[in-house]
PDB file of N, CA and C in Angstrom:
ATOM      1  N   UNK A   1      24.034 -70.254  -1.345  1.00  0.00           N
ATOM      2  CA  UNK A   1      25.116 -70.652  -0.452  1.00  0.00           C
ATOM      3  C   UNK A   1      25.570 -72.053  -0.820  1.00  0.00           C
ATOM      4  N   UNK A   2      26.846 -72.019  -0.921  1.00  0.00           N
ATOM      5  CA  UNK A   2      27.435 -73.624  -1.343  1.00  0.00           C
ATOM      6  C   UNK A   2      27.235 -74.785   0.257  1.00  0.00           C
ATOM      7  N   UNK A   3      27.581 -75.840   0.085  1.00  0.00           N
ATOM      8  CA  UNK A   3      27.688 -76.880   0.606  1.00  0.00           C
ATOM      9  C   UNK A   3      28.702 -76.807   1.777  1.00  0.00           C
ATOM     10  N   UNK A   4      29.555 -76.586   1.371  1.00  0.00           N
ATOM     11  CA  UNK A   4      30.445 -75.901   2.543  1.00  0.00           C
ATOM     12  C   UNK A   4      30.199 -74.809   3.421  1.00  0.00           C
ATOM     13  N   UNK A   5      29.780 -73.790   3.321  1.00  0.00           N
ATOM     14  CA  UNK A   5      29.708 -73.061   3.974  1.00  0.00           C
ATOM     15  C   UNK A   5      27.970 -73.381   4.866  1.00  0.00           C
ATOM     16  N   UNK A   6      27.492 -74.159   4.320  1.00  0.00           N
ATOM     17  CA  UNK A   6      26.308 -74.592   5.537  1.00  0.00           C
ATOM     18  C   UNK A   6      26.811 -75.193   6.445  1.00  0.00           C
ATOM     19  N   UNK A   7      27.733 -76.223   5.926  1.00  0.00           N
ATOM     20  CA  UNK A   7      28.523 -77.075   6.981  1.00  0.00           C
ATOM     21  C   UNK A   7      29.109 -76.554   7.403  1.00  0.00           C
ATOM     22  N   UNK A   8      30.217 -75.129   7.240  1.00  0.00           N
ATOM     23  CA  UNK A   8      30.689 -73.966   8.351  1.00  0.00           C
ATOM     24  C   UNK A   8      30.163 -73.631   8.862  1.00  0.00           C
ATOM     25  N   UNK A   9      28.501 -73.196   8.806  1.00  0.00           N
ATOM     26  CA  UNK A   9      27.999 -72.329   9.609  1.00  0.00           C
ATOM     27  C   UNK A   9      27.524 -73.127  10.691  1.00  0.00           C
ATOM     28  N   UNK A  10      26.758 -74.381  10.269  1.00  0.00           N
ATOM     29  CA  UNK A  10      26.583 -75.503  11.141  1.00  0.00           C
ATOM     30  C   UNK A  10      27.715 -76.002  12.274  1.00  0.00           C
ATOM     31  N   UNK A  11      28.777 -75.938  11.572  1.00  0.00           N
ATOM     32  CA  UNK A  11      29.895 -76.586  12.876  1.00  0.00           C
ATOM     33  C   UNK A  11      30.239 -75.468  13.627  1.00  0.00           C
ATOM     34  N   UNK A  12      30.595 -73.933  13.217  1.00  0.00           N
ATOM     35  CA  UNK A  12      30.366 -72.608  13.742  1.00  0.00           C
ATOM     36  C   UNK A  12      29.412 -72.840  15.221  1.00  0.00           C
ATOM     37  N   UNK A  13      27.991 -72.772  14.824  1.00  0.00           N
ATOM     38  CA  UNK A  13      27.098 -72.833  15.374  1.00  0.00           C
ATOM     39  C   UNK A  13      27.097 -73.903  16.805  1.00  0.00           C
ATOM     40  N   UNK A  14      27.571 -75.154  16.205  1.00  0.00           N
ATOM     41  CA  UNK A  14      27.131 -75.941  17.015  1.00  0.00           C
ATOM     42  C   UNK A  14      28.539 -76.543  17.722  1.00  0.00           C
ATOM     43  N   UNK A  15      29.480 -76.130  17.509  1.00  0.00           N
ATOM     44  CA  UNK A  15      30.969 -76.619  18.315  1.00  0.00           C
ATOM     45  C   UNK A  15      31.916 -77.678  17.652  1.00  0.00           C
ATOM     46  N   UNK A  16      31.031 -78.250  16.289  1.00  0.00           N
ATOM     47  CA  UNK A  16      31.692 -79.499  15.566  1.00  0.00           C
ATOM     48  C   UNK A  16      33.198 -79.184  15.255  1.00  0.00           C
ATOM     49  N   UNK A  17      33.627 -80.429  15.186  1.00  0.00           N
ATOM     50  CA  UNK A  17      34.938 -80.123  14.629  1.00  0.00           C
ATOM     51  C   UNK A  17      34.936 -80.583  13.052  1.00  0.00           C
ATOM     52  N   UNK A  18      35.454 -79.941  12.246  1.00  0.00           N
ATOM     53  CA  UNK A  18      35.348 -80.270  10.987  1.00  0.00           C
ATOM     54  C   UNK A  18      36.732 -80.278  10.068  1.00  0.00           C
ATOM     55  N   UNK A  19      36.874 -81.244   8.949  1.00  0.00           N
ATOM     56  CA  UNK A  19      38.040 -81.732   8.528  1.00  0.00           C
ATOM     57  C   UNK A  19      37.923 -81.247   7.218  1.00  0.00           C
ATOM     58  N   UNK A  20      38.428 -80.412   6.286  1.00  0.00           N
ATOM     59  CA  UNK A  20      37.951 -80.456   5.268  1.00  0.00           C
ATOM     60  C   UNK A  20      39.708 -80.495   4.223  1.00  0.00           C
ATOM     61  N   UNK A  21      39.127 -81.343   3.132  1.00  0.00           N
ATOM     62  CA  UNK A  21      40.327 -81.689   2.377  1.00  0.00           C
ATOM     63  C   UNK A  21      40.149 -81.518   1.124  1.00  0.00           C
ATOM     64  N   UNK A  22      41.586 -81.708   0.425  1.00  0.00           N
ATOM     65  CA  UNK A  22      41.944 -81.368  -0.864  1.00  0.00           C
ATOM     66  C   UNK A  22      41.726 -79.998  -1.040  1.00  0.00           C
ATOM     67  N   UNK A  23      41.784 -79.081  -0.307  1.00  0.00           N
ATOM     68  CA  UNK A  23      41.618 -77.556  -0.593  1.00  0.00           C
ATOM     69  C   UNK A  23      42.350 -77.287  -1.722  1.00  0.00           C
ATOM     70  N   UNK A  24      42.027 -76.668  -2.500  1.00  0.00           N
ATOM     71  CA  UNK A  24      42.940 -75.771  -3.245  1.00  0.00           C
ATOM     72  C   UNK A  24      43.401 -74.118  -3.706  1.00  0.00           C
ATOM     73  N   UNK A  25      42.185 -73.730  -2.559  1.00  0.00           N
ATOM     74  CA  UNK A  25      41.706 -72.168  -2.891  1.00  0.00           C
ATOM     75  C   UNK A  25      41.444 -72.117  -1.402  1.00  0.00           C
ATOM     76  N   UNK A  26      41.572 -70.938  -0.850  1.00  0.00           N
ATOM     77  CA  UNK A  26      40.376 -70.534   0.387  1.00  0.00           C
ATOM     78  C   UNK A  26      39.555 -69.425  -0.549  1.00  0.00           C
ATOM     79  N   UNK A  27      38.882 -69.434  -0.348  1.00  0.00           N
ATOM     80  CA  UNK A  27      37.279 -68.015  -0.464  1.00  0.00           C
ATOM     81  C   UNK A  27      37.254 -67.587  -0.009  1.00  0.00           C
ATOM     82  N   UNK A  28      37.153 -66.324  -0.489  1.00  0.00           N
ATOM     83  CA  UNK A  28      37.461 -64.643   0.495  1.00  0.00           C
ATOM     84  C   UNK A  28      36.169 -64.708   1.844  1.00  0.00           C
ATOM     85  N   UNK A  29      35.203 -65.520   1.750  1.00  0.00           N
ATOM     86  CA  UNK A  29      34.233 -65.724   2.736  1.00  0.00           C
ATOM     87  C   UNK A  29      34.593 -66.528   4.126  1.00  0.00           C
ATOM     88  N   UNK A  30      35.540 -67.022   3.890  1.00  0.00           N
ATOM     89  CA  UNK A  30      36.388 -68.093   4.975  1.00  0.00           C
ATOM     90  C   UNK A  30      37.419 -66.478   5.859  1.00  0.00           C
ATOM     91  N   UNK A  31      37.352 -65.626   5.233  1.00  0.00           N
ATOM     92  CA  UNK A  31      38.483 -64.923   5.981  1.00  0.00           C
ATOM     93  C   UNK A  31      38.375 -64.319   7.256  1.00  0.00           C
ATOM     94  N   UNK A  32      37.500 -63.578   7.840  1.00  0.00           N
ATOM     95  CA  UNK A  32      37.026 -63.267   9.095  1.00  0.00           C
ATOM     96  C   UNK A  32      37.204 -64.462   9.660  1.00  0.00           C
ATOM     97  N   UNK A  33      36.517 -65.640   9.716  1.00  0.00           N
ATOM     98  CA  UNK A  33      36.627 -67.499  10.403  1.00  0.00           C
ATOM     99  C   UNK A  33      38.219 -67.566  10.480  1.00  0.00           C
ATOM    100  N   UNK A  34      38.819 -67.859   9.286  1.00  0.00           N
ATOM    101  CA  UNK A  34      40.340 -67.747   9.547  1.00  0.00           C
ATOM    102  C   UNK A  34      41.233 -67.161  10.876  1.00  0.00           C
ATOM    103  N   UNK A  35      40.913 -65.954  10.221  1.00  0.00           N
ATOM    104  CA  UNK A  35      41.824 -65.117  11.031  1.00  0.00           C
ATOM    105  C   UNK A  35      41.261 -64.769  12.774  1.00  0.00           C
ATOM    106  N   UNK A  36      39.883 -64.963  12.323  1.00  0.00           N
ATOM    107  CA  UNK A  36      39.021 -64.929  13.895  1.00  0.00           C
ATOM    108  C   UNK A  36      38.991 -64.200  14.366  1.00  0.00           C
ATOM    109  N   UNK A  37      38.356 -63.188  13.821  1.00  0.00           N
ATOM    110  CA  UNK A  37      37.887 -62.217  13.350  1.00  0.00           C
ATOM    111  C   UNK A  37      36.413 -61.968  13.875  1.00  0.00           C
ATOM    112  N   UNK A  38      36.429 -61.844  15.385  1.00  0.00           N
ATOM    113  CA  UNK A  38      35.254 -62.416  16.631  1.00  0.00           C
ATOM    114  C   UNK A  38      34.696 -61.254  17.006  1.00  0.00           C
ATOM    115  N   UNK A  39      33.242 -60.963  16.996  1.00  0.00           N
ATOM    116  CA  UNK A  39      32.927 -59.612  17.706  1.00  0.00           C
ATOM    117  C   UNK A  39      31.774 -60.316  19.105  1.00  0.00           C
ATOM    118  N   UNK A  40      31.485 -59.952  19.793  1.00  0.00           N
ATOM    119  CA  UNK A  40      30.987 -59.850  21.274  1.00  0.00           C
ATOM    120  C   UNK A  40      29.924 -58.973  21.283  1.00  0.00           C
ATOM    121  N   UNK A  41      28.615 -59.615  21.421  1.00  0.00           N
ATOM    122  CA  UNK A  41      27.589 -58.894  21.729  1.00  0.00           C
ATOM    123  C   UNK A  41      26.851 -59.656  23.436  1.00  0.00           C
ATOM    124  N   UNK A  42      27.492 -58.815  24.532  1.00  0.00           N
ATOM    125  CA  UNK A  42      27.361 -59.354  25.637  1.00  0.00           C
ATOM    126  C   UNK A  42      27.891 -60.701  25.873  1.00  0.00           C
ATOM    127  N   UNK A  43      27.525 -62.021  26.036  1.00  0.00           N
ATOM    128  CA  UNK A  43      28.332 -63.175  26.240  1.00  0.00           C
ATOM    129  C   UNK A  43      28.352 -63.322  24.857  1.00  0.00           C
ATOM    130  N   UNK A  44      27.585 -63.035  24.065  1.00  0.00           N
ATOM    131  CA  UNK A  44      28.022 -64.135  22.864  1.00  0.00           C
ATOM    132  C   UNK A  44      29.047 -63.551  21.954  1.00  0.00           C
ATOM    133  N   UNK A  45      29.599 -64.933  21.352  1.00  0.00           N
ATOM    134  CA  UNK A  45      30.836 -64.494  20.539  1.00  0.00           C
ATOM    135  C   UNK A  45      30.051 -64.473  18.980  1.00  0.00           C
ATOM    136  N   UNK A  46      30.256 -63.883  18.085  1.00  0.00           N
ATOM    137  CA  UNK A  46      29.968 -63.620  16.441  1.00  0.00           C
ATOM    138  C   UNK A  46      31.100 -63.738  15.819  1.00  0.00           C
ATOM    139  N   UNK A  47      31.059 -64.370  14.593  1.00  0.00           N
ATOM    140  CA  UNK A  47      31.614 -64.683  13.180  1.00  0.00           C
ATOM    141  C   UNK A  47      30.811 -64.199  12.121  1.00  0.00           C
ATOM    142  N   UNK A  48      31.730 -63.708  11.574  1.00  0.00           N
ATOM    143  CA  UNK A  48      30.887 -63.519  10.073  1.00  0.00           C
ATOM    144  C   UNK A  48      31.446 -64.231   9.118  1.00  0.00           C
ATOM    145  N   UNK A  49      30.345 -65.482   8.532  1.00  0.00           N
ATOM    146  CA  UNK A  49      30.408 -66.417   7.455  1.00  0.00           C
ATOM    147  C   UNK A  49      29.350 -66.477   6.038  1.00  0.00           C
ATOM    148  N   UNK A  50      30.461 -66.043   5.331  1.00  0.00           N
ATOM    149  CA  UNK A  50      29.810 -65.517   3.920  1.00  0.00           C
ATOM    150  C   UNK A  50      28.729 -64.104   4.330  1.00  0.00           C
ATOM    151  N   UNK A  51      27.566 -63.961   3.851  1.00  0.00           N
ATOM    152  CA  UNK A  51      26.697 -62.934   4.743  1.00  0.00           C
ATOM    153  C   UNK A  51      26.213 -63.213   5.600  1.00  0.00           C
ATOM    154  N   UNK A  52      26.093 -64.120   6.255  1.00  0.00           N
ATOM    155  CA  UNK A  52      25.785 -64.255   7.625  1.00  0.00           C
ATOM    156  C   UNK A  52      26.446 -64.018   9.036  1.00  0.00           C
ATOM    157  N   UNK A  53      25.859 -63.410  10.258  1.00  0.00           N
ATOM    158  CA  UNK A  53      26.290 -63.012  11.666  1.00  0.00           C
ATOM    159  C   UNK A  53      26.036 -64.586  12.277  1.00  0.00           C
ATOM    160  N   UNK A  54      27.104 -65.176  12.650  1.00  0.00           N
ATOM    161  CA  UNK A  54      26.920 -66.817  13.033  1.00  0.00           C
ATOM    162  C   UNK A  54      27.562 -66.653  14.791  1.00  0.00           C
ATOM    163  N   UNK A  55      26.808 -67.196  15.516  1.00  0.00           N
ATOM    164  CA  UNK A  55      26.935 -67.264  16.880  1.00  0.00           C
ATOM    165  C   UNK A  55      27.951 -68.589  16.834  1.00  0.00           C
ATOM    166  N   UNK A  56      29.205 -68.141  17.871  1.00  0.00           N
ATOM    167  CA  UNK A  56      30.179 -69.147  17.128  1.00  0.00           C
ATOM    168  C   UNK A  56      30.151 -70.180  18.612  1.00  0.00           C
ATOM    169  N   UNK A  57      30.638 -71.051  18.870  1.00  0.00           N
ATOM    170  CA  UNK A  57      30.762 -72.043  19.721  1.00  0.00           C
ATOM    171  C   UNK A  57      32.105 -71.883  20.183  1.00  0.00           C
ATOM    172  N   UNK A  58      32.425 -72.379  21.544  1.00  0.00           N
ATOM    173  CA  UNK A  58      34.090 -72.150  21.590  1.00  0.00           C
ATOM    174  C   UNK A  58      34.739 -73.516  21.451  1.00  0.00           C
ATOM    175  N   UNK A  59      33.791 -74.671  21.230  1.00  0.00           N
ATOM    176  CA  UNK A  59      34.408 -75.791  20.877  1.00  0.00           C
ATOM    177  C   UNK A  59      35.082 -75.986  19.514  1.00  0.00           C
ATOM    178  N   UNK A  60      34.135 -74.969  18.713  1.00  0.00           N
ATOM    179  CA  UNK A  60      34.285 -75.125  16.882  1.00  0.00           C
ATOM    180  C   UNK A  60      36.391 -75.019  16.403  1.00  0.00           C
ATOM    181  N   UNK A  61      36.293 -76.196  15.901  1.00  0.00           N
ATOM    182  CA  UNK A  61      37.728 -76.014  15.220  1.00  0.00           C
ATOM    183  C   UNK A  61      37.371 -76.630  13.830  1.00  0.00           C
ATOM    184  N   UNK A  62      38.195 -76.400  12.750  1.00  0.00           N
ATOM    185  CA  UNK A  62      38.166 -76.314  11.646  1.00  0.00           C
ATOM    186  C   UNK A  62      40.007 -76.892  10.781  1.00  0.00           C
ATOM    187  N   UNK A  63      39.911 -77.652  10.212  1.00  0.00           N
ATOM    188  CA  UNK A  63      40.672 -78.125   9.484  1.00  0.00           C
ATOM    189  C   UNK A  63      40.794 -78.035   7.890  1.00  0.00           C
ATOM    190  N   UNK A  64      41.816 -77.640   7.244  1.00  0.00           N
ATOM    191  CA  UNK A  64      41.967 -77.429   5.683  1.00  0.00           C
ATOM    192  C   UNK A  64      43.107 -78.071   5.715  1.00  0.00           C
ATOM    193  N   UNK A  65      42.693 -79.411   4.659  1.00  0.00           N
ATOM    194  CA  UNK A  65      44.302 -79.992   4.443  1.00  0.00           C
ATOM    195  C   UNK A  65      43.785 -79.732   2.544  1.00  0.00           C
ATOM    196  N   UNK A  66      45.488 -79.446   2.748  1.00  0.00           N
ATOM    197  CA  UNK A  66      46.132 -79.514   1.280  1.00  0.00           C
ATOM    198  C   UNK A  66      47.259 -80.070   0.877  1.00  0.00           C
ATOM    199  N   UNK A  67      47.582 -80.566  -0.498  1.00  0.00           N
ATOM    200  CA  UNK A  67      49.160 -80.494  -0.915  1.00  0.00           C
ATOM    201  C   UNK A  67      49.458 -79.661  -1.033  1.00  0.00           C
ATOM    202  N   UNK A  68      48.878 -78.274  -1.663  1.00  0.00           N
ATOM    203  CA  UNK A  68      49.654 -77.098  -2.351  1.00  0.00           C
ATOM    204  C   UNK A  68      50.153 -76.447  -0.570  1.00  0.00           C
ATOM    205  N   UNK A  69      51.483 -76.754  -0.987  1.00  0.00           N
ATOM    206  CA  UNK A  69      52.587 -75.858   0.329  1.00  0.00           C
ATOM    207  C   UNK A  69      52.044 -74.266   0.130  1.00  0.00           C
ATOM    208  N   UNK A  70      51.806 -73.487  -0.562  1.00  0.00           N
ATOM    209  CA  UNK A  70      51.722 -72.420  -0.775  1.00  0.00           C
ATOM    210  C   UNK A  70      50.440 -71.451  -0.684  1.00  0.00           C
ATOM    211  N   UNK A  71      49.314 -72.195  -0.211  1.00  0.00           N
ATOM    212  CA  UNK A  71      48.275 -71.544  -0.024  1.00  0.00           C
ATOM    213  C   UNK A  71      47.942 -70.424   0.663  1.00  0.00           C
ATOM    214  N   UNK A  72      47.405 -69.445   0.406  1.00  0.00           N
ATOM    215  CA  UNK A  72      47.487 -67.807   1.070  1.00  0.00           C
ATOM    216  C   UNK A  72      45.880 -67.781   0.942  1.00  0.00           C
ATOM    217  N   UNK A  73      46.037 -66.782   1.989  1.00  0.00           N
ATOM    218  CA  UNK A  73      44.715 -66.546   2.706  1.00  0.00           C
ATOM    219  C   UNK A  73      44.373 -65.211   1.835  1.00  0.00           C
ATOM    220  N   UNK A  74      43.225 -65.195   1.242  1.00  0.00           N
ATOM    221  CA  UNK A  74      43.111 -63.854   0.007  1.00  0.00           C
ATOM    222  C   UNK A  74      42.641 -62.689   0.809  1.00  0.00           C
ATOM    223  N   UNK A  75      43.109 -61.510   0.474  1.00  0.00           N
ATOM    224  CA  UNK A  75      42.097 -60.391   1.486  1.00  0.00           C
ATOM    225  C   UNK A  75      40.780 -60.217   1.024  1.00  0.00           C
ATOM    226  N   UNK A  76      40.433 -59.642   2.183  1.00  0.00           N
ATOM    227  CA  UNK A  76      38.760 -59.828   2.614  1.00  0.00           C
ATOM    228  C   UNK A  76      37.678 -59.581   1.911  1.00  0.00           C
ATOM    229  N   UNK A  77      36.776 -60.002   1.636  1.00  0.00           N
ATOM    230  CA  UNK A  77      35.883 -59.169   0.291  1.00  0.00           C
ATOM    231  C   UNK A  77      34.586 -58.747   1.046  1.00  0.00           C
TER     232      UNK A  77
END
């Protein structure tokens, strides 16, 4: 698992808000998170990040800055 996505699952997890920059790609693993893409097992809310079932926080927001105007969200893998 890369560096990023601990720190997704971590801010996921725990409500952080997180800033992340110079994107130039999203990863087909960001796409469920994206689109929010939430399943419900009794109160709790689930994300799925990379292979992991991540208990999500409802504070958690997430930031991708880029220059490229044109960035697309890839379908799902």
């Amino acid at each position: 698992q890369s560096d990023l996505s601990i720190q997704i699952e971590l801010g996921v997890r725990f409500g952080k808000t997180l800033i992340v920059e110079d994107v130039n790609e999203i990863e087909g693993w960001l796409v469920p998170l994206l689109k929010r893409e939430i399943a419900t097992q009794g109160p709790r809310k689930i994300v799925r990040i990379a292979d992991k079932q991540v208990d999500m926080h409802d504070d958690f927001r997430l930031y991708l800055c880029s220059r490229n105007e044109n960035i697309e969200i890839p379908p799902q893998r």
